[in-house]
PDB file of N, CA and C in Angstrom:
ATOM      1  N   UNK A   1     -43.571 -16.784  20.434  1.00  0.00           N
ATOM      2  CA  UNK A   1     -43.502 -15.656  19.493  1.00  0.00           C
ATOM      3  C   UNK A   1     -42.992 -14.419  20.228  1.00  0.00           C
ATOM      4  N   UNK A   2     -42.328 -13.485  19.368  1.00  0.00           N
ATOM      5  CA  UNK A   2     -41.508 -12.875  20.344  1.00  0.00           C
ATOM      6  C   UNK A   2     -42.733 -11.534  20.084  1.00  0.00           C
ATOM      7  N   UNK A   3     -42.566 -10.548  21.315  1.00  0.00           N
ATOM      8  CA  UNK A   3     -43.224  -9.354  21.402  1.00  0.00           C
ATOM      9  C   UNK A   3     -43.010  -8.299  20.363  1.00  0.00           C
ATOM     10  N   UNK A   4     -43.665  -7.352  20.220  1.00  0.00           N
ATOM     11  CA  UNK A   4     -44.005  -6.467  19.336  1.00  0.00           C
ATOM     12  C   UNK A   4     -42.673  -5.472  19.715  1.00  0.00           C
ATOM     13  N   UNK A   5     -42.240  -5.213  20.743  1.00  0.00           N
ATOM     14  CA  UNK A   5     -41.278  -4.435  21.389  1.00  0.00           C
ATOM     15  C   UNK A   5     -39.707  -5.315  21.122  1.00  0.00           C
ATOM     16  N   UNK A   6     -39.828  -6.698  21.405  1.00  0.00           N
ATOM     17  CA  UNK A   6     -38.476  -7.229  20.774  1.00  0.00           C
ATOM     18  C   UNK A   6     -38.995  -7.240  19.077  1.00  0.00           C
ATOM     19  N   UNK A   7     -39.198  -7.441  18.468  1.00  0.00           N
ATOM     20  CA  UNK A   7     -39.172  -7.255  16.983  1.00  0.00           C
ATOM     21  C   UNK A   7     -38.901  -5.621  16.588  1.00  0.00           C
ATOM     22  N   UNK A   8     -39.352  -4.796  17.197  1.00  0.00           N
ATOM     23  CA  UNK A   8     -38.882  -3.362  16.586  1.00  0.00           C
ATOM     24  C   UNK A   8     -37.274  -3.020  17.213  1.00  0.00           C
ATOM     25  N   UNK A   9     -36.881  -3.558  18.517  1.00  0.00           N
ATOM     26  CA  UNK A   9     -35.770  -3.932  18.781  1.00  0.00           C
ATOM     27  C   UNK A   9     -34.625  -4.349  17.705  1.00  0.00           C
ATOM     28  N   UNK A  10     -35.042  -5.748  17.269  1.00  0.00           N
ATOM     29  CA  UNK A  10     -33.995  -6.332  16.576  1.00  0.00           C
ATOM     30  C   UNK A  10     -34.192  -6.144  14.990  1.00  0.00           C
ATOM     31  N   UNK A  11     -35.420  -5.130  14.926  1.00  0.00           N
ATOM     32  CA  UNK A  11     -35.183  -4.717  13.738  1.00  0.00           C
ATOM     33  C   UNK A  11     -34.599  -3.157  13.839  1.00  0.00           C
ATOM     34  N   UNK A  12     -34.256  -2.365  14.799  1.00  0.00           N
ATOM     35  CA  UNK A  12     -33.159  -1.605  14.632  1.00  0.00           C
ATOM     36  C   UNK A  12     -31.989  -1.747  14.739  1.00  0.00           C
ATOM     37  N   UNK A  13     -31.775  -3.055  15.347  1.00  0.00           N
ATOM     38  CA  UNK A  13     -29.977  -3.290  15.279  1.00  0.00           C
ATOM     39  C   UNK A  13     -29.536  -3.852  13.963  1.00  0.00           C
ATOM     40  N   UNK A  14     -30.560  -4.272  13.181  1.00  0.00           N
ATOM     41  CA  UNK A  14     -30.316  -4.911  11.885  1.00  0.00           C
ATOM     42  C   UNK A  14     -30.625  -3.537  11.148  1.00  0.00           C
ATOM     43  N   UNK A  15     -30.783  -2.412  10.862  1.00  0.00           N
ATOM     44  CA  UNK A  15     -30.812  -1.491  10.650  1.00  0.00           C
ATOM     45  C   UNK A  15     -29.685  -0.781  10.665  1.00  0.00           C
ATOM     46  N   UNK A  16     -29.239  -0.712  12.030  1.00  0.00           N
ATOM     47  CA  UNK A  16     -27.613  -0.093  12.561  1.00  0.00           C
ATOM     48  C   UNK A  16     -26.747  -0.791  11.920  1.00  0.00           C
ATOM     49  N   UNK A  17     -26.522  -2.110  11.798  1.00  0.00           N
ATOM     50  CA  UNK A  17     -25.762  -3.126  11.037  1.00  0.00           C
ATOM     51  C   UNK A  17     -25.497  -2.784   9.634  1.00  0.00           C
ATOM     52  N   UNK A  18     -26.510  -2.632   9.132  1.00  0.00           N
ATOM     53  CA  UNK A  18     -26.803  -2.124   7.643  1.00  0.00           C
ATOM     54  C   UNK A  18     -25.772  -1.050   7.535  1.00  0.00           C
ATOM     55  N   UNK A  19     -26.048   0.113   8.069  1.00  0.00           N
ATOM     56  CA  UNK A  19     -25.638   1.248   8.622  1.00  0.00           C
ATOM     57  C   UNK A  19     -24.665   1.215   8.381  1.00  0.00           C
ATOM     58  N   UNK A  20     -24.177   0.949   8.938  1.00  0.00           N
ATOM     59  CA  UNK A  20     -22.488   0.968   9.680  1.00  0.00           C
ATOM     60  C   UNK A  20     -21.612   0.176   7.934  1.00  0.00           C
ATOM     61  N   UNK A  21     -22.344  -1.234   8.010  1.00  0.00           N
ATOM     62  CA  UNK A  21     -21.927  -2.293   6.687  1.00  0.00           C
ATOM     63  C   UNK A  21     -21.894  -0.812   5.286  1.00  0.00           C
ATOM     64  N   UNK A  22     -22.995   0.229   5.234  1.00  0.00           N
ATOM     65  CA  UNK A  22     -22.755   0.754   3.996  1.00  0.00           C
ATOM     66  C   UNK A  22     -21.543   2.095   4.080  1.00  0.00           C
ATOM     67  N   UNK A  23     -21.550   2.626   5.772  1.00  0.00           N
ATOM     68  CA  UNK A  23     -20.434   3.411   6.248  1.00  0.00           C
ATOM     69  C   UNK A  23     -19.233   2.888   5.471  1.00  0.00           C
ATOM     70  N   UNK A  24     -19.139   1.678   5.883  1.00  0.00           N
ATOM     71  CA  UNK A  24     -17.393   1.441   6.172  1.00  0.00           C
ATOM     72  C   UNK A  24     -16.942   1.034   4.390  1.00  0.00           C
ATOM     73  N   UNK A  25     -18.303   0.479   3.704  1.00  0.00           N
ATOM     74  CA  UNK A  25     -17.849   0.630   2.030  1.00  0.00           C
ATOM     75  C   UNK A  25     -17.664   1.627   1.519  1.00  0.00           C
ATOM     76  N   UNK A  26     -18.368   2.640   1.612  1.00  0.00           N
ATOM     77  CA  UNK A  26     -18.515   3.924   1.296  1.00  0.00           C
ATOM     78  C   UNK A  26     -16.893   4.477   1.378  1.00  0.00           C
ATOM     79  N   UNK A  27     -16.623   4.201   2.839  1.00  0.00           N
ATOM     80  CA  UNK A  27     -15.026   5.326   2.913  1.00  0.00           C
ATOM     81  C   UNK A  27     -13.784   4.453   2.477  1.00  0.00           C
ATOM     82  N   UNK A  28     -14.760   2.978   2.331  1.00  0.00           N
ATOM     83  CA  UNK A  28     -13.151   2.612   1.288  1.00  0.00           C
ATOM     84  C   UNK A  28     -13.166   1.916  -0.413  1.00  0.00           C
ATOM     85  N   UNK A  29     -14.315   2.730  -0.597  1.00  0.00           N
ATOM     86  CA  UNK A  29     -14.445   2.606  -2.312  1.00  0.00           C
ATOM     87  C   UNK A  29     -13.571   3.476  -2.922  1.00  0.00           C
ATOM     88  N   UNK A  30     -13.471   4.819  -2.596  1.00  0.00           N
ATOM     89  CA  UNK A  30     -12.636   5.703  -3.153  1.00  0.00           C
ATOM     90  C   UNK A  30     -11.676   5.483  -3.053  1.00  0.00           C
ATOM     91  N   UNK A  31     -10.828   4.977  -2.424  1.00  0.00           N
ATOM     92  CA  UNK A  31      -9.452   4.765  -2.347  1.00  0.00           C
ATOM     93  C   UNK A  31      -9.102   3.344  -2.474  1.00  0.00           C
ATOM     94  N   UNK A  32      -9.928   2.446  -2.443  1.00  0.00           N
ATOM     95  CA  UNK A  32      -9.234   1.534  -2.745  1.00  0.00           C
ATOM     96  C   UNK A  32      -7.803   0.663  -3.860  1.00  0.00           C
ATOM     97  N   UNK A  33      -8.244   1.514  -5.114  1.00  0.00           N
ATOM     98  CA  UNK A  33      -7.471   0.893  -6.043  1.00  0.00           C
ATOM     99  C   UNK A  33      -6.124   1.938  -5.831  1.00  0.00           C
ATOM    100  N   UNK A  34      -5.976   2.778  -5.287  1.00  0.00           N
ATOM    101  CA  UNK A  34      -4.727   3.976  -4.807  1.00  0.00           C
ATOM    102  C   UNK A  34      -3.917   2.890  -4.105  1.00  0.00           C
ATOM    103  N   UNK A  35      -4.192   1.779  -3.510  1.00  0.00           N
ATOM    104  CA  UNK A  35      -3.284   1.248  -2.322  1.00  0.00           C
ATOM    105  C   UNK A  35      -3.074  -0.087  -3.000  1.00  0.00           C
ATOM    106  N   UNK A  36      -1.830  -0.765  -1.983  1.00  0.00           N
ATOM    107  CA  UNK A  36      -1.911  -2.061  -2.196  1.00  0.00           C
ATOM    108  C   UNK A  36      -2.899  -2.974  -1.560  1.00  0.00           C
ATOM    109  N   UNK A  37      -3.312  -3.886  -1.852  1.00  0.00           N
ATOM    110  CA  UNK A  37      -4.546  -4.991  -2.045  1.00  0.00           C
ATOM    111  C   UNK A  37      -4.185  -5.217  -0.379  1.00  0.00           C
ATOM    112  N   UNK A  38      -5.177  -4.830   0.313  1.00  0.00           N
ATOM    113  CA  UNK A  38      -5.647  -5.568   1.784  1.00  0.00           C
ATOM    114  C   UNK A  38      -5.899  -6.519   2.436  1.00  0.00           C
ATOM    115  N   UNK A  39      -5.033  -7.883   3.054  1.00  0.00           N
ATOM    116  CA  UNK A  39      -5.569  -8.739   3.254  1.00  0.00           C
ATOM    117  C   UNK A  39      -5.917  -9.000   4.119  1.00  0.00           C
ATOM    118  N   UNK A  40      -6.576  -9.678   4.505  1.00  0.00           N
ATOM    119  CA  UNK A  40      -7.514 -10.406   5.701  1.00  0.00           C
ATOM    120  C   UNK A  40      -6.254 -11.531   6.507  1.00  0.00           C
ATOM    121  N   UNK A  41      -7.221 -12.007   7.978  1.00  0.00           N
ATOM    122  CA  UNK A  41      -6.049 -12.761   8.196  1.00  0.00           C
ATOM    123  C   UNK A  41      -5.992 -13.775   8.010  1.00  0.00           C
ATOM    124  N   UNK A  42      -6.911 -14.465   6.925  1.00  0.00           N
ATOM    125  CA  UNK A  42      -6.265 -15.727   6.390  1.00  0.00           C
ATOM    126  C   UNK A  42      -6.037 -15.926   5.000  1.00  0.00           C
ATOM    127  N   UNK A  43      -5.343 -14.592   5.049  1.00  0.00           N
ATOM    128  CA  UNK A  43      -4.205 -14.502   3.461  1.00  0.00           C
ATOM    129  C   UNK A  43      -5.418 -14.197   2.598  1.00  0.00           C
ATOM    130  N   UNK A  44      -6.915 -14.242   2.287  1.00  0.00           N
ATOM    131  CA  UNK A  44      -7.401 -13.590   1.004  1.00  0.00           C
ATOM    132  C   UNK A  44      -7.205 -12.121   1.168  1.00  0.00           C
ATOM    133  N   UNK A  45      -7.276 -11.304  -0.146  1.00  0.00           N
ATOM    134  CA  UNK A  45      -7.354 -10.224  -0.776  1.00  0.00           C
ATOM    135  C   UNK A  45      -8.723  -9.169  -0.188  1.00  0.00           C
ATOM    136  N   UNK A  46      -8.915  -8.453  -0.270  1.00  0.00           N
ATOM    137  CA  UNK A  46     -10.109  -7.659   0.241  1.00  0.00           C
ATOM    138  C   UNK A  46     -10.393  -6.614  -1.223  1.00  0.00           C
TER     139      UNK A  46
END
């Protein structure tokens, strides 16, 4: 079982993760439909 100190650990990087995951929607909701469709690199749409 892991320690009290790794669990508050890896529950702030899953925190930061979050973070960051609602950052990077956030600055491309507004603009998205302004541009052409973004793809990934194995050809789907974004």
């Amino acid at each position: 079982m892991a320690a009290t100190a790794d669990l508050d650990e890896i529950e702030e990087v899953n925190a930061n993760c979050i973070l960051m995951a609602n950052l990077q929607q956030a600055s491309t909701s507004g603009t998205q439909t302004d541009k052409a469709p973004v793809y990934n690199s194995d050809g789907s749409a974004e």
